[in-house]
PDB file of N, CA and C in Angstrom:
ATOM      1  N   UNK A   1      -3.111  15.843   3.503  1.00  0.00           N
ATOM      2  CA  UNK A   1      -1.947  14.999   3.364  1.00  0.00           C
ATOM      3  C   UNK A   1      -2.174  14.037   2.200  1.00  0.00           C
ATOM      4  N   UNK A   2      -1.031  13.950   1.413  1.00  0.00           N
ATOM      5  CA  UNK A   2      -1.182  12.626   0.623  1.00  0.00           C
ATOM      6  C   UNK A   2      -0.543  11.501   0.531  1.00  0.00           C
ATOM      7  N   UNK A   3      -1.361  10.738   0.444  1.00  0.00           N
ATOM      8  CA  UNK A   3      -0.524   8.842   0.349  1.00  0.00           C
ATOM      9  C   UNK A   3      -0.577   8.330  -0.414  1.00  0.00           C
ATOM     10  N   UNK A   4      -0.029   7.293  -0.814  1.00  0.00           N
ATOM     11  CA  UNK A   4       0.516   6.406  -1.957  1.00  0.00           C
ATOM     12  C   UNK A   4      -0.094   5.076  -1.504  1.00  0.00           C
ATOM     13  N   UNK A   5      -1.168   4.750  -2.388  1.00  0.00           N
ATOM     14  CA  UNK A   5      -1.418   3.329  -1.866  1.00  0.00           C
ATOM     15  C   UNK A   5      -0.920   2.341  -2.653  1.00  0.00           C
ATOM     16  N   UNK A   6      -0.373   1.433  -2.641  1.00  0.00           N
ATOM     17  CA  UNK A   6       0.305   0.338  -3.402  1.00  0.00           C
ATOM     18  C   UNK A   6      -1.104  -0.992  -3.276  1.00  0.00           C
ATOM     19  N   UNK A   7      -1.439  -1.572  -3.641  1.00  0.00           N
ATOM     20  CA  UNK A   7      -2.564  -2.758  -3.487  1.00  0.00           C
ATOM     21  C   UNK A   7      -3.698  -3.180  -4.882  1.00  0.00           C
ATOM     22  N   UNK A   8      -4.674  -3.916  -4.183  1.00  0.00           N
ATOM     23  CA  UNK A   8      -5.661  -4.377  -5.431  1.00  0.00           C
ATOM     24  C   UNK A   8      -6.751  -3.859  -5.152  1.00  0.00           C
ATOM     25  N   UNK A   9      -7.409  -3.334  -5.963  1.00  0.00           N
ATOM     26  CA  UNK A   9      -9.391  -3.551  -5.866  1.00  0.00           C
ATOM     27  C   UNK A   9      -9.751  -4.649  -5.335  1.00  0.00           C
ATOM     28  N   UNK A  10      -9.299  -6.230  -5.298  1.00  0.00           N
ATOM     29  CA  UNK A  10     -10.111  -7.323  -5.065  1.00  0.00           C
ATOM     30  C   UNK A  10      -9.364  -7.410  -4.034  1.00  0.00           C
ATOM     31  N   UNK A  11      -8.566  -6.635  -3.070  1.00  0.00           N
ATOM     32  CA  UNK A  11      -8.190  -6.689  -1.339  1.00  0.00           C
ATOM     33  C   UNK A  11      -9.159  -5.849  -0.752  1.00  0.00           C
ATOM     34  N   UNK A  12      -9.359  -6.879  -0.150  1.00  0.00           N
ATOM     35  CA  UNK A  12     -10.343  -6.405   1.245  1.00  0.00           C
ATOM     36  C   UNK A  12      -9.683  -5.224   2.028  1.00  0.00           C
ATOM     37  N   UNK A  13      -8.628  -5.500   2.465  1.00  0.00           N
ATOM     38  CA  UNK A  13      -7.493  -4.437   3.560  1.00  0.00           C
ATOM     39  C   UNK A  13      -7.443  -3.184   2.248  1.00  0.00           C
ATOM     40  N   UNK A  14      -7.519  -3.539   1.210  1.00  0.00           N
ATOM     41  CA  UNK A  14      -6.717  -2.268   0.294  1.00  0.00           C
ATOM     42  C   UNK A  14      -8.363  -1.175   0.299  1.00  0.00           C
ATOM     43  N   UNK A  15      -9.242  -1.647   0.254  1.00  0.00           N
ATOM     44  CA  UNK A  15     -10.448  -1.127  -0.132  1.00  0.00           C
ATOM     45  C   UNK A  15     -10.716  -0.779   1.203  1.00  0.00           C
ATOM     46  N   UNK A  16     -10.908  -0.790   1.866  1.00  0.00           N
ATOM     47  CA  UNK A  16     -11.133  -0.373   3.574  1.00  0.00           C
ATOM     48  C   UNK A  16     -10.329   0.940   3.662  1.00  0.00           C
ATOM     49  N   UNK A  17      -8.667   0.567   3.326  1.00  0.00           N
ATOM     50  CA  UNK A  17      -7.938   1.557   3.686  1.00  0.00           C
ATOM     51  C   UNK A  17      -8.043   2.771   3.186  1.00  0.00           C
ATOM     52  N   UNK A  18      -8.398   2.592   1.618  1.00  0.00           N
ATOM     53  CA  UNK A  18      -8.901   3.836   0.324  1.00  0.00           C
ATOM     54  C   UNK A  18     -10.246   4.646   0.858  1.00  0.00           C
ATOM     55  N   UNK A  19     -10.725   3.426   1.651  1.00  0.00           N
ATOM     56  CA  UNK A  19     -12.240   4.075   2.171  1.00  0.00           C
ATOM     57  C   UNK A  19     -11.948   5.269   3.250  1.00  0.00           C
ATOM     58  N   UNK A  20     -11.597   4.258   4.532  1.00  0.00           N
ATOM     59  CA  UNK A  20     -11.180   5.136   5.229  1.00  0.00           C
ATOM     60  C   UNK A  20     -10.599   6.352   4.955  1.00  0.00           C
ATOM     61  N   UNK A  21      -9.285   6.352   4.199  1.00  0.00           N
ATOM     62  CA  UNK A  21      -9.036   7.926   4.255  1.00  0.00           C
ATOM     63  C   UNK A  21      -9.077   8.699   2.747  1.00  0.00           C
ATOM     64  N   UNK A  22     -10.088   8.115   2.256  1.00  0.00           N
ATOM     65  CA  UNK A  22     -10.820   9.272   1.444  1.00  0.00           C
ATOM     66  C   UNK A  22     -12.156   9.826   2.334  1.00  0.00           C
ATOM     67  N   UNK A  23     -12.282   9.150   3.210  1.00  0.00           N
ATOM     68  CA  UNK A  23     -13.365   9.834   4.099  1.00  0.00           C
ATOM     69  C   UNK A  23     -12.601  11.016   5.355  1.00  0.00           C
ATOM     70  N   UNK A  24     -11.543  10.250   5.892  1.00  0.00           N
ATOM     71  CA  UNK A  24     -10.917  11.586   6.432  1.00  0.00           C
ATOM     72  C   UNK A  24     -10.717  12.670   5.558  1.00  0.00           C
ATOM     73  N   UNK A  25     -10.553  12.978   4.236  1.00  0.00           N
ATOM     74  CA  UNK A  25      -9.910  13.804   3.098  1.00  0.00           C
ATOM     75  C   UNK A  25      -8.999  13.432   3.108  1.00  0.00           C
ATOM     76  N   UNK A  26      -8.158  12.195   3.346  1.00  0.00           N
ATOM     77  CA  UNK A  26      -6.626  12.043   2.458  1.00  0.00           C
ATOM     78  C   UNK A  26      -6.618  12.178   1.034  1.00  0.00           C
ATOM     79  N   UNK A  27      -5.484  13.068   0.527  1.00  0.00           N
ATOM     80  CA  UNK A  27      -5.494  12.802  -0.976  1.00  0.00           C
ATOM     81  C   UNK A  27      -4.470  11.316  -1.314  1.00  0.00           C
ATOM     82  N   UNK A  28      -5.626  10.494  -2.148  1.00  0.00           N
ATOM     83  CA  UNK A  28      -4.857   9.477  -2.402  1.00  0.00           C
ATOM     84  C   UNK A  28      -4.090   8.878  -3.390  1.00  0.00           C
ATOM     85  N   UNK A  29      -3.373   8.667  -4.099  1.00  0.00           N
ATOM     86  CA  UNK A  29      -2.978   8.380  -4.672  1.00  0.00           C
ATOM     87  C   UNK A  29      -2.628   6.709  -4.829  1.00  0.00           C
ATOM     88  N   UNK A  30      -3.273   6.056  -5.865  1.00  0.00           N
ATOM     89  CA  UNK A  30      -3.846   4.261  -5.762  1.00  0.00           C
ATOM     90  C   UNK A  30      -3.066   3.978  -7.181  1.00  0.00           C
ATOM     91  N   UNK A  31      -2.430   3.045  -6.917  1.00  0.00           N
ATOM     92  CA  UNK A  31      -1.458   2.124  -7.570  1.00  0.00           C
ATOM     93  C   UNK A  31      -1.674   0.411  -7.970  1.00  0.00           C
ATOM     94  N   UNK A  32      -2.688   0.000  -8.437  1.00  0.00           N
ATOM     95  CA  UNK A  32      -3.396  -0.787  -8.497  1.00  0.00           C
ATOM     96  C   UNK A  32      -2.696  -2.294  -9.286  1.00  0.00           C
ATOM     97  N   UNK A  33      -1.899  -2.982  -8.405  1.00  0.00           N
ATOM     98  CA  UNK A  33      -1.074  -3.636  -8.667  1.00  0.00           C
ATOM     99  C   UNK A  33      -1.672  -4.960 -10.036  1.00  0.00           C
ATOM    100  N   UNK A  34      -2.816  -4.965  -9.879  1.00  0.00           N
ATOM    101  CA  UNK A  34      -3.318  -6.182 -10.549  1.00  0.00           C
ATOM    102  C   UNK A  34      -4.419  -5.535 -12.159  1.00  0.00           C
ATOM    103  N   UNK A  35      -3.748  -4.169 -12.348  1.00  0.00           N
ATOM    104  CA  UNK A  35      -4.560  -3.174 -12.857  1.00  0.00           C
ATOM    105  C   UNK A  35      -3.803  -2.590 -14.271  1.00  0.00           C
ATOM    106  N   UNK A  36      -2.376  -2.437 -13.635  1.00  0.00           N
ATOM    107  CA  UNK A  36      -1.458  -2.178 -14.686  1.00  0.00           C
ATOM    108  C   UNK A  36      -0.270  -3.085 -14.528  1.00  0.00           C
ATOM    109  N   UNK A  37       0.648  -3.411 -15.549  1.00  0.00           N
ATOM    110  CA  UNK A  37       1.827  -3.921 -15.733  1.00  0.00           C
ATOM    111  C   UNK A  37       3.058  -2.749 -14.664  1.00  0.00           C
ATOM    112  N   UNK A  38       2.786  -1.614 -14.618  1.00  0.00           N
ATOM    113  CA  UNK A  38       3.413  -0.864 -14.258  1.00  0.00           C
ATOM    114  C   UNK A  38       3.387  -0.964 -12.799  1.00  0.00           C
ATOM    115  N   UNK A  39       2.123  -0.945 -12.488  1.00  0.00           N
ATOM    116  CA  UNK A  39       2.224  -0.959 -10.602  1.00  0.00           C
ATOM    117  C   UNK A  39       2.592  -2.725 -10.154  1.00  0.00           C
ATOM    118  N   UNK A  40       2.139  -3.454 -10.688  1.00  0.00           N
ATOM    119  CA  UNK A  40       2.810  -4.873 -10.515  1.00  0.00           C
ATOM    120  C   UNK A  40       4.295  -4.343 -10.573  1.00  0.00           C
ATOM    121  N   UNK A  41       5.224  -4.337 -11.088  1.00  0.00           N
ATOM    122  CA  UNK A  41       5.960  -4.124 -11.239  1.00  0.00           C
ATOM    123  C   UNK A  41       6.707  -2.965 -10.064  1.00  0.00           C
ATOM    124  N   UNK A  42       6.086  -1.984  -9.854  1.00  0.00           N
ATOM    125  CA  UNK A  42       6.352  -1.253  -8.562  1.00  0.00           C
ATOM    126  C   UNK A  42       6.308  -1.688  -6.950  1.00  0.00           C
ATOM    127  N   UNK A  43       5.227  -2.324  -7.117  1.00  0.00           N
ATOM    128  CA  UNK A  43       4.952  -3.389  -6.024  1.00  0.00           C
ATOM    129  C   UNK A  43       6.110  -4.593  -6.097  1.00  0.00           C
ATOM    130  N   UNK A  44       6.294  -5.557  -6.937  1.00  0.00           N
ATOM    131  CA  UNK A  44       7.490  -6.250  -7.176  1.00  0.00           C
ATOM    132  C   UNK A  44       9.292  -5.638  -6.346  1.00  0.00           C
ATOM    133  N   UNK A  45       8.639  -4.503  -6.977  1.00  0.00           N
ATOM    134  CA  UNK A  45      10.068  -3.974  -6.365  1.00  0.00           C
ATOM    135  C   UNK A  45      10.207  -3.604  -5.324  1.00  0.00           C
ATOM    136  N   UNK A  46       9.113  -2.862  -4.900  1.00  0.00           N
ATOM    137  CA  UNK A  46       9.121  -2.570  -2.840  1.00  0.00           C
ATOM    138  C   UNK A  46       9.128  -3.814  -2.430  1.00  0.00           C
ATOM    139  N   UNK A  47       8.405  -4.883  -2.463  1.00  0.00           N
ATOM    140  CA  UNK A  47       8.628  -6.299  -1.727  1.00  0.00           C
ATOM    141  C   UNK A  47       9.846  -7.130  -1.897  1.00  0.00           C
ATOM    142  N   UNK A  48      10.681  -6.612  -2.984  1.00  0.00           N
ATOM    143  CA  UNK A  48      11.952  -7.507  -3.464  1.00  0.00           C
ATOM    144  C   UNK A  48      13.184  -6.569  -2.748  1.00  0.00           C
ATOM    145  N   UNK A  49      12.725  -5.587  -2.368  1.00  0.00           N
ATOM    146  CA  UNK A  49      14.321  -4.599  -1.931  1.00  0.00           C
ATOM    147  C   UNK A  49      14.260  -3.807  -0.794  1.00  0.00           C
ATOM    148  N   UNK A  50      12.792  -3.629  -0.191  1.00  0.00           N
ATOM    149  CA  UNK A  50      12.642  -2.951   1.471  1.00  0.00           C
ATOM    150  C   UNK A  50      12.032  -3.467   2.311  1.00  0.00           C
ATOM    151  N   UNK A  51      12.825  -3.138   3.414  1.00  0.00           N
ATOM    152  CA  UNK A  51      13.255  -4.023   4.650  1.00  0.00           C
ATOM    153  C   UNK A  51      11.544  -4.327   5.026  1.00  0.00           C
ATOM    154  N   UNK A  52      11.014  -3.374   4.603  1.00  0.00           N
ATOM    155  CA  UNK A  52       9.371  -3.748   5.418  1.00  0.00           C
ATOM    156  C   UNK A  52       8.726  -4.912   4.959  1.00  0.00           C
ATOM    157  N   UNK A  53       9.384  -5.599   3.765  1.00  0.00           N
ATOM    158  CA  UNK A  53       8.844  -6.624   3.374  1.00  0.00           C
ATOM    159  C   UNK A  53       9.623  -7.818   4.534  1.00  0.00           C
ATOM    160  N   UNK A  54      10.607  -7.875   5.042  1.00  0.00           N
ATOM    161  CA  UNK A  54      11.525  -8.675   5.550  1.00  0.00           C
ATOM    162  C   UNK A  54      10.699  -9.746   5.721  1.00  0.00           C
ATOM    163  N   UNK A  55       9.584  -9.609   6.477  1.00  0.00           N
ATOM    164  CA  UNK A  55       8.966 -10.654   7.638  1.00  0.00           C
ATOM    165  C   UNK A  55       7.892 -11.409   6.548  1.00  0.00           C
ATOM    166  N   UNK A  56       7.681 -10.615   5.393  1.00  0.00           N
ATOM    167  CA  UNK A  56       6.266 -11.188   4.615  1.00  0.00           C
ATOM    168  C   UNK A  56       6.886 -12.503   3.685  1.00  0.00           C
ATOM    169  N   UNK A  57       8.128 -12.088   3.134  1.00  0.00           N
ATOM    170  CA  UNK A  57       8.443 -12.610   2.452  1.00  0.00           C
ATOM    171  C   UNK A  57       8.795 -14.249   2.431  1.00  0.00           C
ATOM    172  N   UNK A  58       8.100 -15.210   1.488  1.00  0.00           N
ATOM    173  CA  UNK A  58       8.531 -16.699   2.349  1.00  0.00           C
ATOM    174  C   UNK A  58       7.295 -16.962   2.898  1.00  0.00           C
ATOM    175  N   UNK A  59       6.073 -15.949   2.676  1.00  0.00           N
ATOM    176  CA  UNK A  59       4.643 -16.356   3.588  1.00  0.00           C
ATOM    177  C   UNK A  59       3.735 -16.162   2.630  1.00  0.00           C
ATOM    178  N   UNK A  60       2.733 -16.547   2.660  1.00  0.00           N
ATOM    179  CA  UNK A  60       1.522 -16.832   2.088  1.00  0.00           C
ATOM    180  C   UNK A  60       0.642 -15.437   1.688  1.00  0.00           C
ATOM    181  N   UNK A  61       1.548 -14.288   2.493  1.00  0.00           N
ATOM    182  CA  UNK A  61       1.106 -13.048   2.220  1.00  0.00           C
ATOM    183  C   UNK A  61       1.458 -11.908   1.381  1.00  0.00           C
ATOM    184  N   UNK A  62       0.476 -11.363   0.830  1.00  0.00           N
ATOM    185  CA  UNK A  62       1.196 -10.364  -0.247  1.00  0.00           C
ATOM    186  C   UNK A  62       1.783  -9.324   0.592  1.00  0.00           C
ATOM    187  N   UNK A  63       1.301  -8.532   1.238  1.00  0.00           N
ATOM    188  CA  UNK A  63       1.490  -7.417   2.068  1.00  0.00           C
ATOM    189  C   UNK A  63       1.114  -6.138   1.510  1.00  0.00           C
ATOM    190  N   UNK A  64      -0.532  -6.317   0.893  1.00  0.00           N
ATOM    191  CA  UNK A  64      -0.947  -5.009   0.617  1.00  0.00           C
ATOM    192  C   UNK A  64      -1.738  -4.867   1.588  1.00  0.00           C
ATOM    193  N   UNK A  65      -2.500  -3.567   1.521  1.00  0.00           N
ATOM    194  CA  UNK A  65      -1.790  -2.429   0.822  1.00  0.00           C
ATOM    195  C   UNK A  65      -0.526  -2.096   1.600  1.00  0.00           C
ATOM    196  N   UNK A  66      -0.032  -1.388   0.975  1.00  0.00           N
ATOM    197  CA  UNK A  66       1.492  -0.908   1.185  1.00  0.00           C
ATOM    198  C   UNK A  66       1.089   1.007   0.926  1.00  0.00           C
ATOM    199  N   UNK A  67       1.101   1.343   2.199  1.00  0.00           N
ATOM    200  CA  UNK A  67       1.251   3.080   2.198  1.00  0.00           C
ATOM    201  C   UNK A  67       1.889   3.959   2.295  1.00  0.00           C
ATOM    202  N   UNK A  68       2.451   4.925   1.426  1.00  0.00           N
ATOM    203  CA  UNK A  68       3.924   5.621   1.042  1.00  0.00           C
ATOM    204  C   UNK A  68       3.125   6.527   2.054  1.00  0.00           C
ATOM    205  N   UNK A  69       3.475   7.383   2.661  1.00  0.00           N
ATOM    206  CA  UNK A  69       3.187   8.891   3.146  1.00  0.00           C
ATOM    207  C   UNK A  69       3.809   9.328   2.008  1.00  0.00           C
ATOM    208  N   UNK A  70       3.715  11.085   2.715  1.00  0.00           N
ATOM    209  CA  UNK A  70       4.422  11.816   1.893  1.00  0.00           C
ATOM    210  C   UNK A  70       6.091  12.377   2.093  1.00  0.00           C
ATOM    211  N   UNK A  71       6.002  11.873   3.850  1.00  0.00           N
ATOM    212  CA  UNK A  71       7.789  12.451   3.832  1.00  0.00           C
ATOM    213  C   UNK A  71       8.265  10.960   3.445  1.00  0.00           C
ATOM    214  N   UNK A  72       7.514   9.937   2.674  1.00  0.00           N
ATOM    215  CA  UNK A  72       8.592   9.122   2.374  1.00  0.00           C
ATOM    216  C   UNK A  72       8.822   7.662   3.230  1.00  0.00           C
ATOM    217  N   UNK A  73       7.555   7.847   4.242  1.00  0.00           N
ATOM    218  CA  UNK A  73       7.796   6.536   5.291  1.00  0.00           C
ATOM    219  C   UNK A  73       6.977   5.381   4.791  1.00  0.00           C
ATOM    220  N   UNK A  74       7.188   4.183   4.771  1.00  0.00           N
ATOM    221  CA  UNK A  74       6.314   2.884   4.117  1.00  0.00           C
ATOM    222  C   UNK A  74       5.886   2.722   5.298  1.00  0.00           C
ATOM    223  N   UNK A  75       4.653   1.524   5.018  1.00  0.00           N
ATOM    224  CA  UNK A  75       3.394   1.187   5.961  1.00  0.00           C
ATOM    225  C   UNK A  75       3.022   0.024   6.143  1.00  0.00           C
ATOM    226  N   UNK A  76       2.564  -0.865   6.324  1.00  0.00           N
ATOM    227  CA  UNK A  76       1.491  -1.751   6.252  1.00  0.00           C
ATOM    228  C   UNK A  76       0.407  -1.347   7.217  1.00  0.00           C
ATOM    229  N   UNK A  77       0.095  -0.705   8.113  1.00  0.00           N
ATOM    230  CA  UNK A  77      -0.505  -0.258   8.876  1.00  0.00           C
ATOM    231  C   UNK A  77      -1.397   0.803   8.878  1.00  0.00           C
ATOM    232  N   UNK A  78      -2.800   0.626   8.628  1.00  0.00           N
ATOM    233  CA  UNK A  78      -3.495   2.298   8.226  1.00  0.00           C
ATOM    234  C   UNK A  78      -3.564   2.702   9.388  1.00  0.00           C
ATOM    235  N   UNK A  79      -3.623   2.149  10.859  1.00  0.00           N
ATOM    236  CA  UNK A  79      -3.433   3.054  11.783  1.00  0.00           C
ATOM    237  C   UNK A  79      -2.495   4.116  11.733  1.00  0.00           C
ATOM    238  N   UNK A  80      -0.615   3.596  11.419  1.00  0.00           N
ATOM    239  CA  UNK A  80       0.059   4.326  11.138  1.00  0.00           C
ATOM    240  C   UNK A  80      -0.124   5.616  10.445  1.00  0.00           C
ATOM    241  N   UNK A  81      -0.794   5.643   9.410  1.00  0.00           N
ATOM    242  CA  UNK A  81      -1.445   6.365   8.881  1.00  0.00           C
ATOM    243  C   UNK A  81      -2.264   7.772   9.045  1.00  0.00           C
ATOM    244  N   UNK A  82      -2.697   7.178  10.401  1.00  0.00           N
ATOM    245  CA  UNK A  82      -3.996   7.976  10.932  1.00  0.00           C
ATOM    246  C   UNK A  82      -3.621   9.118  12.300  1.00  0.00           C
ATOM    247  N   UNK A  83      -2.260   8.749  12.735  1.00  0.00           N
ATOM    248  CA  UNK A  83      -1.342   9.131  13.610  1.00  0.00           C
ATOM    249  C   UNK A  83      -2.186  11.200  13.532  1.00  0.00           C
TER     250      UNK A  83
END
């Protein structure tokens, strides 16, 4: 299966999560928000326009990592993930 990770190298939660399921064999796919102008910018936009941001937004929290599956479902949750 492959996922979309949205997050930073210098997150604790983002580096755990990359760990974890490159050790199950997830193929991952890492979007490294603080890495390129481009994934800032991608990240910007999932937190500015879907609903999963609703609750973060207004808080002290970024809400990475952020995990696309592949049919398309967002995350904050690597359990979700692991389903």
């Amino acid at each position: 299966m492959q996922i979309k990770i949205i997050g930073s190298h210098q997150c604790p939660d983002t580096l755990y999560a990359l760990h974890v399921l490159a050790e199950k064999g997830y193929e991952v796919d890492f979007v490294d928000i603080l890495g390129s102008h481009a994934g800032l910018k991608e990240y910007l936009t999932l937190r500015e326009t879907d609903a999963l941001y609703k609750d973060i937004c207004g808080t002290q929290r970024l809400g990475i990592p952020c995990m696309i599956l592949e049919d398309g479902t967002k995350t904050l949750s690597l359990k979700d993930c692991l389903k």
